[in-house]
N, C-alpha and C. Protein backbone atom coordinates (compact mmCIF):
# COMPACT_ATOMS: atom_id res chain seq x y z
N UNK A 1 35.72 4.08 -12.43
CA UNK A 1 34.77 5.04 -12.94
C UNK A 1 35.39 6.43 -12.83
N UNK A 2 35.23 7.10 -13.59
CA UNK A 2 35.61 8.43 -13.87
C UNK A 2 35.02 9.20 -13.21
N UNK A 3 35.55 10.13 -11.98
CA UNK A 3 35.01 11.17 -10.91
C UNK A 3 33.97 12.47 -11.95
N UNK A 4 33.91 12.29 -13.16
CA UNK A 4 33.15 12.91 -14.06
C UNK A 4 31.68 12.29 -13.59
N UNK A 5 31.29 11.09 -13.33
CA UNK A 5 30.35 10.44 -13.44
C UNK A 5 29.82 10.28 -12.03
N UNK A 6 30.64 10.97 -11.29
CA UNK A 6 30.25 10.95 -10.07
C UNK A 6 29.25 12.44 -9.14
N UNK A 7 28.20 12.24 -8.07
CA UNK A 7 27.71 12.87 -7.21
C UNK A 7 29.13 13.71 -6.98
N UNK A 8 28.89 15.44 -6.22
CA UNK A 8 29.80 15.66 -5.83
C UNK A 8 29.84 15.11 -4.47
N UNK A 9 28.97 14.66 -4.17
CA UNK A 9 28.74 14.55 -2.49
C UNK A 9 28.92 13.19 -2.12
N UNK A 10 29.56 12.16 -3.79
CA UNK A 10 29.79 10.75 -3.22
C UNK A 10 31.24 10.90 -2.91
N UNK A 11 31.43 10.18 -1.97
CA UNK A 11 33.00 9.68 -1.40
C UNK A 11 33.83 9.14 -2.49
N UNK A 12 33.69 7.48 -2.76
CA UNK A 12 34.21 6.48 -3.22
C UNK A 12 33.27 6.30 -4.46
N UNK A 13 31.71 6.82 -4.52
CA UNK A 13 30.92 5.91 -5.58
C UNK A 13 30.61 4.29 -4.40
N UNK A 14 31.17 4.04 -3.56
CA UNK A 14 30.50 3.01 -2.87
C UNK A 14 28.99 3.04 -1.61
N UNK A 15 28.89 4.56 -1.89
CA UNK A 15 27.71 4.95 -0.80
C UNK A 15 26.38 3.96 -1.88
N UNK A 16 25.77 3.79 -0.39
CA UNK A 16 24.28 2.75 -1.21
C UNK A 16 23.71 4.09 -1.69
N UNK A 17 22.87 4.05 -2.91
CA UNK A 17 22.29 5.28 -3.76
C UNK A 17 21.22 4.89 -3.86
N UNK A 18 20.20 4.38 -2.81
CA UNK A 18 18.51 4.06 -2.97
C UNK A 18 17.62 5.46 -3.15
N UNK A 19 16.85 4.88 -4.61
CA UNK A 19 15.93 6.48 -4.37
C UNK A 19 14.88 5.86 -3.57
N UNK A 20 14.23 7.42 -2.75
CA UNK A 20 13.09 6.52 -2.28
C UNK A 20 12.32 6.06 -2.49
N UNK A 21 11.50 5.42 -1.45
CA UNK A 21 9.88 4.75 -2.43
C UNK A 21 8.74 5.35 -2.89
N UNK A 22 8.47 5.47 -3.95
CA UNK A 22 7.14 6.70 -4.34
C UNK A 22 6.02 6.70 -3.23
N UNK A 23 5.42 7.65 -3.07
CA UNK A 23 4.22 8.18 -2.20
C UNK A 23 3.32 8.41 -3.32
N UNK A 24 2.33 7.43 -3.30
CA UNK A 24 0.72 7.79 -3.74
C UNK A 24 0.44 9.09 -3.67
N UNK A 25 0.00 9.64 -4.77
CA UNK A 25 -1.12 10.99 -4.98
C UNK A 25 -2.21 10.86 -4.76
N UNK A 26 -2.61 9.21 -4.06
CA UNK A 26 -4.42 9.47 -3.84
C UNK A 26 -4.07 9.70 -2.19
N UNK A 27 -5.42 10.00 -1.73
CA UNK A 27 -5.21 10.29 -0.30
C UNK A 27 -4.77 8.85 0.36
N UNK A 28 -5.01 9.02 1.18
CA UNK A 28 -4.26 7.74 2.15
C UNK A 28 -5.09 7.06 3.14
N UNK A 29 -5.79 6.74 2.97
CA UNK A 29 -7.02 5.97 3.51
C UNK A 29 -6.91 4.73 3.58
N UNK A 30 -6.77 4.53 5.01
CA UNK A 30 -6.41 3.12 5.44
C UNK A 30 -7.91 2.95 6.60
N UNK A 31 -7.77 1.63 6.77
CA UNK A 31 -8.66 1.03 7.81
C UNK A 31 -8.06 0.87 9.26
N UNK A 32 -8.67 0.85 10.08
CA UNK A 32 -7.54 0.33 11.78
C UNK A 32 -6.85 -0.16 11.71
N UNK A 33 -7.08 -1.66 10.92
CA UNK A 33 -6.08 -2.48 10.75
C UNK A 33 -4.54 -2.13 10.16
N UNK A 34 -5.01 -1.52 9.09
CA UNK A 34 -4.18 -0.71 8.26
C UNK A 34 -3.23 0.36 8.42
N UNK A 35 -3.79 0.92 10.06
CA UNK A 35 -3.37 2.29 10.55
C UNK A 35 -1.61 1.22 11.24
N UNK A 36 -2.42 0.45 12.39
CA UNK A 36 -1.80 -0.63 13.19
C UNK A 36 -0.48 -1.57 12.13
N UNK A 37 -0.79 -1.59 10.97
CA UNK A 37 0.42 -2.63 10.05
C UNK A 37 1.06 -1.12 9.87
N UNK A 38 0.80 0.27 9.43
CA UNK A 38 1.60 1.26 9.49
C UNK A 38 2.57 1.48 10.64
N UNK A 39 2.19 1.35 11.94
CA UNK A 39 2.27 1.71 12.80
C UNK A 39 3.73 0.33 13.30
N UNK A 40 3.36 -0.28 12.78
CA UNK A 40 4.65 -1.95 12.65
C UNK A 40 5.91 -1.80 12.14
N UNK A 41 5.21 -1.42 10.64
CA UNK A 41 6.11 -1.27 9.62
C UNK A 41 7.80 -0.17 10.37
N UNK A 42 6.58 1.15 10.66
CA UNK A 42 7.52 2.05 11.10
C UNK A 42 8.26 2.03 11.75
N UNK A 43 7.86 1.10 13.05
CA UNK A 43 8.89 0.79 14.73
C UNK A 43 9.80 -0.26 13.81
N UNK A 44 9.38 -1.36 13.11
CA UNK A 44 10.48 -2.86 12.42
C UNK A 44 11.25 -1.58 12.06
N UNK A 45 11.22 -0.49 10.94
CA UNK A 45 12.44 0.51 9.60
C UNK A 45 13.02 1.07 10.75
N UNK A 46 12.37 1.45 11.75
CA UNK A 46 13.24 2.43 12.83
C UNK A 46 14.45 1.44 13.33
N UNK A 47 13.99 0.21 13.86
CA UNK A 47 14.43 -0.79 15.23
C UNK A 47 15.80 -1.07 13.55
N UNK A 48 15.37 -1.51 12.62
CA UNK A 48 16.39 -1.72 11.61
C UNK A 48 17.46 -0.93 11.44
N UNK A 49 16.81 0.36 11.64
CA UNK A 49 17.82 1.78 11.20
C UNK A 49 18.93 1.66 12.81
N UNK A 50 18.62 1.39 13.67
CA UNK A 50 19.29 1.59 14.99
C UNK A 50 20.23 -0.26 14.84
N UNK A 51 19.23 -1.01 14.14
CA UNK A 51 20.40 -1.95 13.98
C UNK A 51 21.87 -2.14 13.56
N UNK A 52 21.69 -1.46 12.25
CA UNK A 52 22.32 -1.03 10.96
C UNK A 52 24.03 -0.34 11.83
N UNK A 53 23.44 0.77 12.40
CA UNK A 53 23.77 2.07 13.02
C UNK A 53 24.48 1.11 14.15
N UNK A 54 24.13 -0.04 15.03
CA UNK A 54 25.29 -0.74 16.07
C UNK A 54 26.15 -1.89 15.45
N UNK A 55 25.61 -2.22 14.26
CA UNK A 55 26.81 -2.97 13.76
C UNK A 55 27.93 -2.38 13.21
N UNK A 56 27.70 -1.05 13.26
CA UNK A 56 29.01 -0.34 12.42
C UNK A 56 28.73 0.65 11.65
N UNK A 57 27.67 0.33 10.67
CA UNK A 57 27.44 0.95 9.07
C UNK A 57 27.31 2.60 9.52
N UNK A 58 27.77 3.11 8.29
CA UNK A 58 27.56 4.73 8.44
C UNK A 58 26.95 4.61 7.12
N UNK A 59 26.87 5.89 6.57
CA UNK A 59 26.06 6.20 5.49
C UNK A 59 26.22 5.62 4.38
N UNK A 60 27.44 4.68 3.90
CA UNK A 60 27.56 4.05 2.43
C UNK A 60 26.82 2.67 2.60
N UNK A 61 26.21 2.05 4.15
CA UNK A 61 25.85 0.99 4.28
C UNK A 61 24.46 0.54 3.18
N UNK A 62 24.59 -0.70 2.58
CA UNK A 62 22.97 -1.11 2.06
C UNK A 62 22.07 -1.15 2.74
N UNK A 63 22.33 -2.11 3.96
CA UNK A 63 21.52 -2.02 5.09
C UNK A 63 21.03 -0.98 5.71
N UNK A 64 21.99 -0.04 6.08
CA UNK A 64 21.22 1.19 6.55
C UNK A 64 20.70 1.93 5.62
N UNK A 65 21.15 2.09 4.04
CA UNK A 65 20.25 2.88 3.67
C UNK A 65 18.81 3.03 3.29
N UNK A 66 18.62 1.30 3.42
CA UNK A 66 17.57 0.33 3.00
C UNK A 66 16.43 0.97 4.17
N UNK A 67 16.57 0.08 5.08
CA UNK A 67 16.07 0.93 6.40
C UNK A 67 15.65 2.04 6.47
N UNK A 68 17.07 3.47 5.98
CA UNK A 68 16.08 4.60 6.34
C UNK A 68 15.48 5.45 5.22
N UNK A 69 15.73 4.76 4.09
CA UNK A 69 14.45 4.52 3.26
C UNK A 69 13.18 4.18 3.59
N UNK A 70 12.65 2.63 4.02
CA UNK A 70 11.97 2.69 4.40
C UNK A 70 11.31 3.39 6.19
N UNK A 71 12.24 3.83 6.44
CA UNK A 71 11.57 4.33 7.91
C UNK A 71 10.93 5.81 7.59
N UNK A 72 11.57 6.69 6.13
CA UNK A 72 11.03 7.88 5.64
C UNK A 72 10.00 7.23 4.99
N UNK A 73 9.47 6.18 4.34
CA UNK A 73 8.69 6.11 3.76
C UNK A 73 7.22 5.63 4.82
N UNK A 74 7.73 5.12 5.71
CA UNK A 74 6.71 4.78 6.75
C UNK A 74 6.19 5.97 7.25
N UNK A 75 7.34 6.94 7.63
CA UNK A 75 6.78 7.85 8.29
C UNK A 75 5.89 8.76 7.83
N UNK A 76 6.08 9.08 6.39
CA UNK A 76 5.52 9.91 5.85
C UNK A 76 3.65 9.29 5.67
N UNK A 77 3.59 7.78 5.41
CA UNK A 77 2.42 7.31 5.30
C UNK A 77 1.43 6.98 6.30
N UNK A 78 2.34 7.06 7.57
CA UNK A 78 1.48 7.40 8.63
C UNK A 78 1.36 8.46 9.45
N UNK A 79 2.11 9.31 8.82
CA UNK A 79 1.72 11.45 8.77
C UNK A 79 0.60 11.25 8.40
N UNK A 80 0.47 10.77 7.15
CA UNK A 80 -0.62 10.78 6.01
C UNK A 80 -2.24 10.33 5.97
N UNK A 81 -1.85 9.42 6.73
CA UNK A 81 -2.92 8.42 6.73
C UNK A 81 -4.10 8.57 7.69
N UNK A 82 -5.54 8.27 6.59
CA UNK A 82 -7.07 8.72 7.07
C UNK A 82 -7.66 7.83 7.25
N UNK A 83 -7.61 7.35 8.85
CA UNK A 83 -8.45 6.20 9.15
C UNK A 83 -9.93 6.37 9.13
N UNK A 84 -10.18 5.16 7.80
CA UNK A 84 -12.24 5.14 7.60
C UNK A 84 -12.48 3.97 8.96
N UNK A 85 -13.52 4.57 9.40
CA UNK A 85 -14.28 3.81 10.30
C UNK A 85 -14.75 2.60 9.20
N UNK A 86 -15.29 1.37 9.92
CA UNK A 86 -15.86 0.23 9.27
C UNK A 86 -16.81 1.02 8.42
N UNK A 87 -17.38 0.27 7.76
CA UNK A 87 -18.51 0.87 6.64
C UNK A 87 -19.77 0.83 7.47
N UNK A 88 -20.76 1.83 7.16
CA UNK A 88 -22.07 2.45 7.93
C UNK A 88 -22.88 1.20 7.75
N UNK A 89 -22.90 0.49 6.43
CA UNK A 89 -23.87 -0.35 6.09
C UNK A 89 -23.36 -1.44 5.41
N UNK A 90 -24.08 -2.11 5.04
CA UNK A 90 -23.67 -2.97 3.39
C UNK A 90 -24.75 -3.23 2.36
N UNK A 91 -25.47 -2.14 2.51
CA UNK A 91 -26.34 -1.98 1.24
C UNK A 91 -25.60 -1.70 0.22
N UNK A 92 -24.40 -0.78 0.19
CA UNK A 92 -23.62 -0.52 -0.91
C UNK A 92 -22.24 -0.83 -0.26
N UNK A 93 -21.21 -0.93 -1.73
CA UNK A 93 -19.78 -0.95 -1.62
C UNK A 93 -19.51 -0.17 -0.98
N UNK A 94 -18.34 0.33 -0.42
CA UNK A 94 -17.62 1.59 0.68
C UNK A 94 -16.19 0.69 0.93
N UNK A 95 -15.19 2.00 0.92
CA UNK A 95 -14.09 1.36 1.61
C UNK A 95 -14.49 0.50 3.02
N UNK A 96 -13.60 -0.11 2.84
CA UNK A 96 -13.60 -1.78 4.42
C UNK A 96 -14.89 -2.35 3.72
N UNK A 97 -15.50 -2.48 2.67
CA UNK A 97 -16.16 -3.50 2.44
C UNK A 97 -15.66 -4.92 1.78
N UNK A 98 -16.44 -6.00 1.91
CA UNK A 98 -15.61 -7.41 1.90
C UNK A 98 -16.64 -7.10 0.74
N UNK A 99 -16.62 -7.36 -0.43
CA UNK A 99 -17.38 -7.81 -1.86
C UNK A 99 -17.34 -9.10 -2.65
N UNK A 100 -18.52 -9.72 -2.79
CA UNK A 100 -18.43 -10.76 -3.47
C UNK A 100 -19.05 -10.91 -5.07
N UNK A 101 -18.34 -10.99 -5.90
CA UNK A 101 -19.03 -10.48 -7.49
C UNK A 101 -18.93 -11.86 -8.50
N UNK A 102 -19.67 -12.15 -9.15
CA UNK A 102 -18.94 -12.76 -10.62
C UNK A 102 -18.91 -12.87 -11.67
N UNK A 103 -17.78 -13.03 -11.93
CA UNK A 103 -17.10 -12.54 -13.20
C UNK A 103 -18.11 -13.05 -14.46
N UNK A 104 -17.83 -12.51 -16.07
CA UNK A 104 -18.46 -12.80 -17.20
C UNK A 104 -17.93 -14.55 -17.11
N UNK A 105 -16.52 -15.14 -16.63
CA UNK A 105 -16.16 -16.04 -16.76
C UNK A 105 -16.34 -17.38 -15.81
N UNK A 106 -17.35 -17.18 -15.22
CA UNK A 106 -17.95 -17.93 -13.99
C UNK A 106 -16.94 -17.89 -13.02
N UNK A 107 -15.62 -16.73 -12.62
CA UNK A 107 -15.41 -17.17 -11.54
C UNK A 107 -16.17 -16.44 -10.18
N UNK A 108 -15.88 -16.65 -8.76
CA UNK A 108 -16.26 -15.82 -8.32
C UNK A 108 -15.54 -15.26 -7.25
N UNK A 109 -15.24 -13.88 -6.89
CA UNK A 109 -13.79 -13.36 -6.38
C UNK A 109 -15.07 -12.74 -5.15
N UNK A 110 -14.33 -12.39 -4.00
CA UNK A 110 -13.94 -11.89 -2.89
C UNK A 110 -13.42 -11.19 -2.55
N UNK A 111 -13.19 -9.52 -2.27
CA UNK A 111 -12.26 -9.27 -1.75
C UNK A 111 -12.24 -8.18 -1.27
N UNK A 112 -11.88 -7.49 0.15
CA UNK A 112 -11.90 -6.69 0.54
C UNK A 112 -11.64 -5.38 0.44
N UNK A 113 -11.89 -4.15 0.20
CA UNK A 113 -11.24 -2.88 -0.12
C UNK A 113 -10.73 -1.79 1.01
N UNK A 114 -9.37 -1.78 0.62
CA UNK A 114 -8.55 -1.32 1.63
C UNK A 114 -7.55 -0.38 1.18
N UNK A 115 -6.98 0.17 2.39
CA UNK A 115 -5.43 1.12 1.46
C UNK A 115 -4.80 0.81 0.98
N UNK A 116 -3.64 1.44 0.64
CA UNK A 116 -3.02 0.87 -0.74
C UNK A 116 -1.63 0.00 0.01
N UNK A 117 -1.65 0.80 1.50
CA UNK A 117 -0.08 -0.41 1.79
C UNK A 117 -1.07 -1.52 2.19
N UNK A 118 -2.06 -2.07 2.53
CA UNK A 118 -2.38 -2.80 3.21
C UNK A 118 -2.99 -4.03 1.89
N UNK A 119 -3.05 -3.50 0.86
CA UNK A 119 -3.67 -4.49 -0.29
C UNK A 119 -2.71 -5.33 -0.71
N UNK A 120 -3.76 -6.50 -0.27
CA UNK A 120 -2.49 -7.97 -1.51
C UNK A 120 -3.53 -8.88 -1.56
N UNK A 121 -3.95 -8.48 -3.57
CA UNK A 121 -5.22 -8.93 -3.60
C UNK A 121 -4.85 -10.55 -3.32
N UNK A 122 -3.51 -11.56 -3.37
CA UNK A 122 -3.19 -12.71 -3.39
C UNK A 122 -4.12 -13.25 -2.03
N UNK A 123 -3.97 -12.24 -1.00
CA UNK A 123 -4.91 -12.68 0.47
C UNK A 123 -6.30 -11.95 0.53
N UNK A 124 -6.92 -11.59 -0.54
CA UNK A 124 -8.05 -11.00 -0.54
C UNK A 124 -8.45 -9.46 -0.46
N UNK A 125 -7.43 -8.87 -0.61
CA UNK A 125 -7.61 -7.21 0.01
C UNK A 125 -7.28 -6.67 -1.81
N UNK A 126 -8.12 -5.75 -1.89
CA UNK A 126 -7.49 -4.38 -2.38
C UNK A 126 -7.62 -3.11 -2.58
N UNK A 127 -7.00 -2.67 -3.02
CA UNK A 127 -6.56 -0.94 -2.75
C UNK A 127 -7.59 0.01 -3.67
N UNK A 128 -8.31 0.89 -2.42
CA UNK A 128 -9.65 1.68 -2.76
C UNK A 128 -9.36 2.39 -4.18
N UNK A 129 -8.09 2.76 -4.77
CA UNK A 129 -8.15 3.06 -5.93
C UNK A 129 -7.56 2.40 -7.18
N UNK A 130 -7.96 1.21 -6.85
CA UNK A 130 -7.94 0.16 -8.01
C UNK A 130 -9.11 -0.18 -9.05
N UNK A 131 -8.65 -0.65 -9.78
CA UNK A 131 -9.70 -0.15 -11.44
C UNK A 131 -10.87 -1.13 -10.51
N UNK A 132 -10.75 -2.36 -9.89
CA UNK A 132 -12.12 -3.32 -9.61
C UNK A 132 -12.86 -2.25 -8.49
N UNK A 133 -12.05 -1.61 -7.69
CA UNK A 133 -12.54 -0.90 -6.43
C UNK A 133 -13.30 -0.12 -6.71
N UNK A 134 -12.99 0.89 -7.74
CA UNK A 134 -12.95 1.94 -8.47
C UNK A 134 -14.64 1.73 -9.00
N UNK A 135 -14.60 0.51 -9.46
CA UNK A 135 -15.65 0.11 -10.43
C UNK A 135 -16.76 -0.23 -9.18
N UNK A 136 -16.50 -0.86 -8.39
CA UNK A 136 -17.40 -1.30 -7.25
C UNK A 136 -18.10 -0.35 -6.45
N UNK A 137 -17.03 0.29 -6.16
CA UNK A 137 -17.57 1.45 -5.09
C UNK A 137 -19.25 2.18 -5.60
N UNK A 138 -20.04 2.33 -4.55
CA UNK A 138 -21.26 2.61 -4.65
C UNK A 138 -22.31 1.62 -4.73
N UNK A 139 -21.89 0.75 -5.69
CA UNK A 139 -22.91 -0.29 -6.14
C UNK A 139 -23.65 -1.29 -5.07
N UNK A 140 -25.07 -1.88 -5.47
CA UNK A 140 -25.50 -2.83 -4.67
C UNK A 140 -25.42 -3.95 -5.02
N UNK A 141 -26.12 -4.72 -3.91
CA UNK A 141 -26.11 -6.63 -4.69
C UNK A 141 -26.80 -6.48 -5.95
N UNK A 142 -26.63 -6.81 -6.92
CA UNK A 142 -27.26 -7.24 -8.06
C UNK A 142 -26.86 -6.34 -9.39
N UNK A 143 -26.15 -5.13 -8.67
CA UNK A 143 -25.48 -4.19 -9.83
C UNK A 143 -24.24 -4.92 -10.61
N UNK A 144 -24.33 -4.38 -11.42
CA UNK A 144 -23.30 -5.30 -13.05
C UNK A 144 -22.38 -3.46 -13.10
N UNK A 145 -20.93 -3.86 -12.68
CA UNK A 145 -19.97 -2.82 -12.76
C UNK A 145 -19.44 -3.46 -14.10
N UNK A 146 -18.30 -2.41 -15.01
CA UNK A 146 -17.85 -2.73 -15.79
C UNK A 146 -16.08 -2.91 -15.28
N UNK A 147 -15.32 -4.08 -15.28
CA UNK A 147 -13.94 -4.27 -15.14
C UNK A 147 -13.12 -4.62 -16.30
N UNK A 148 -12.38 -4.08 -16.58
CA UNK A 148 -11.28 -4.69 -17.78
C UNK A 148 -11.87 -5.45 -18.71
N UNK A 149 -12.88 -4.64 -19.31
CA UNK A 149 -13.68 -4.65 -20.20
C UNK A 149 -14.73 -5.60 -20.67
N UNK A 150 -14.65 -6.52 -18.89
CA UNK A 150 -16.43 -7.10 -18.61
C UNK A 150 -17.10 -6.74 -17.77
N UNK A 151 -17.96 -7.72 -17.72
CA UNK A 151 -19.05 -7.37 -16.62
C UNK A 151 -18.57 -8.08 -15.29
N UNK A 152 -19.36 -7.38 -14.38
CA UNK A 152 -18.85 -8.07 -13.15
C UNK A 152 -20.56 -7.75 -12.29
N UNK A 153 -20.85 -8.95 -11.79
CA UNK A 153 -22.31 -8.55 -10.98
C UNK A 153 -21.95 -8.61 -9.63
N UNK A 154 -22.35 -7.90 -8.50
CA UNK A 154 -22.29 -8.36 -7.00
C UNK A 154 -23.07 -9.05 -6.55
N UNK A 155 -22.76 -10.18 -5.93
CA UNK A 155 -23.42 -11.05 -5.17
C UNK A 155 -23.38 -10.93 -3.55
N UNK A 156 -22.70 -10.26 -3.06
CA UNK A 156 -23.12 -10.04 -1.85
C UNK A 156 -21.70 -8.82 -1.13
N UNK A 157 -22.13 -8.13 -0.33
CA UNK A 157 -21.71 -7.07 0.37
C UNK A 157 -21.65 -7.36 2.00
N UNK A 158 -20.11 -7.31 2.62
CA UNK A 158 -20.48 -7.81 3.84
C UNK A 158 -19.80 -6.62 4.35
């Protein structure tokens, strides 16, 4: 490769070149649980970064740059992060509520609303500013929200 095409600040062109991981523009509102998997994440990217760092690697490493990628990205999200107490009630949706709705298509989904590192709707969770969340939030048992261009009714709020 032609030193034309190169960083001035790369060596060889063999330094790992990870950009980092985007940071959400919504606020950062996590649950306890949520605070605590932050709080994981960060010590695993750190304990990784100090791994990296005794096997040898200096700055062109994948491994290490992987790591302190994610250990800036941890850190910054648990700078960030606004732990909601459980929800006051369950007359209505609220972040940390478990929601049960169904669909125009008889199915019927479950699923908890949470921050955004902590959502994987595959295990039931998702992230307070997601179009279903989005749509839920406020509502009671028996309210009909609109999702991806059906209806969706709640059947129960826990």
């Amino acid at each position: 490769m032609s030193v034309a095409f190169t960083k001035e600040n790369d060596r060889d062109g063999t330094e790992a070149n990870l950009q980092d991981r985007p940071i959400s523009p919504h606020p950062n509102l996590v649950t306890p649980e949520g605070l605590a998997m932050l709080e994981a994440a960060l010590e695993a990217a750190r304990a990784a970064v100090t791994a990296a760092r005794e096997a040898g690697e200096d700055g062109t490493g994948l491994a290490l740059a992987r790591a302190s990628r994610d250990a800036r990205y941890y850190a910054a999200r648990h700078a960030s992060a606004q732990v909601v107490p459980p929800p006051p009630d369950t007359d209505r949706v609220h972040f940390g509520s478990r929601v049960t709705f169904d669909r125009d298509d008889g199915r019927r989904q479950t699923f908890r609303i949470v921050g955004e590192d902590e959502a994987e709707p595959a295990k039931g969770t998702i992230s307070h500013v997601s179009p279903v969340a989005r749509a839920l939030m406020g509502k009671a048992v028996g309210d009909v929200a609109l999702v991806a261009g059906g209806e969706v009714e709640i059947v129960a709020i826990g």
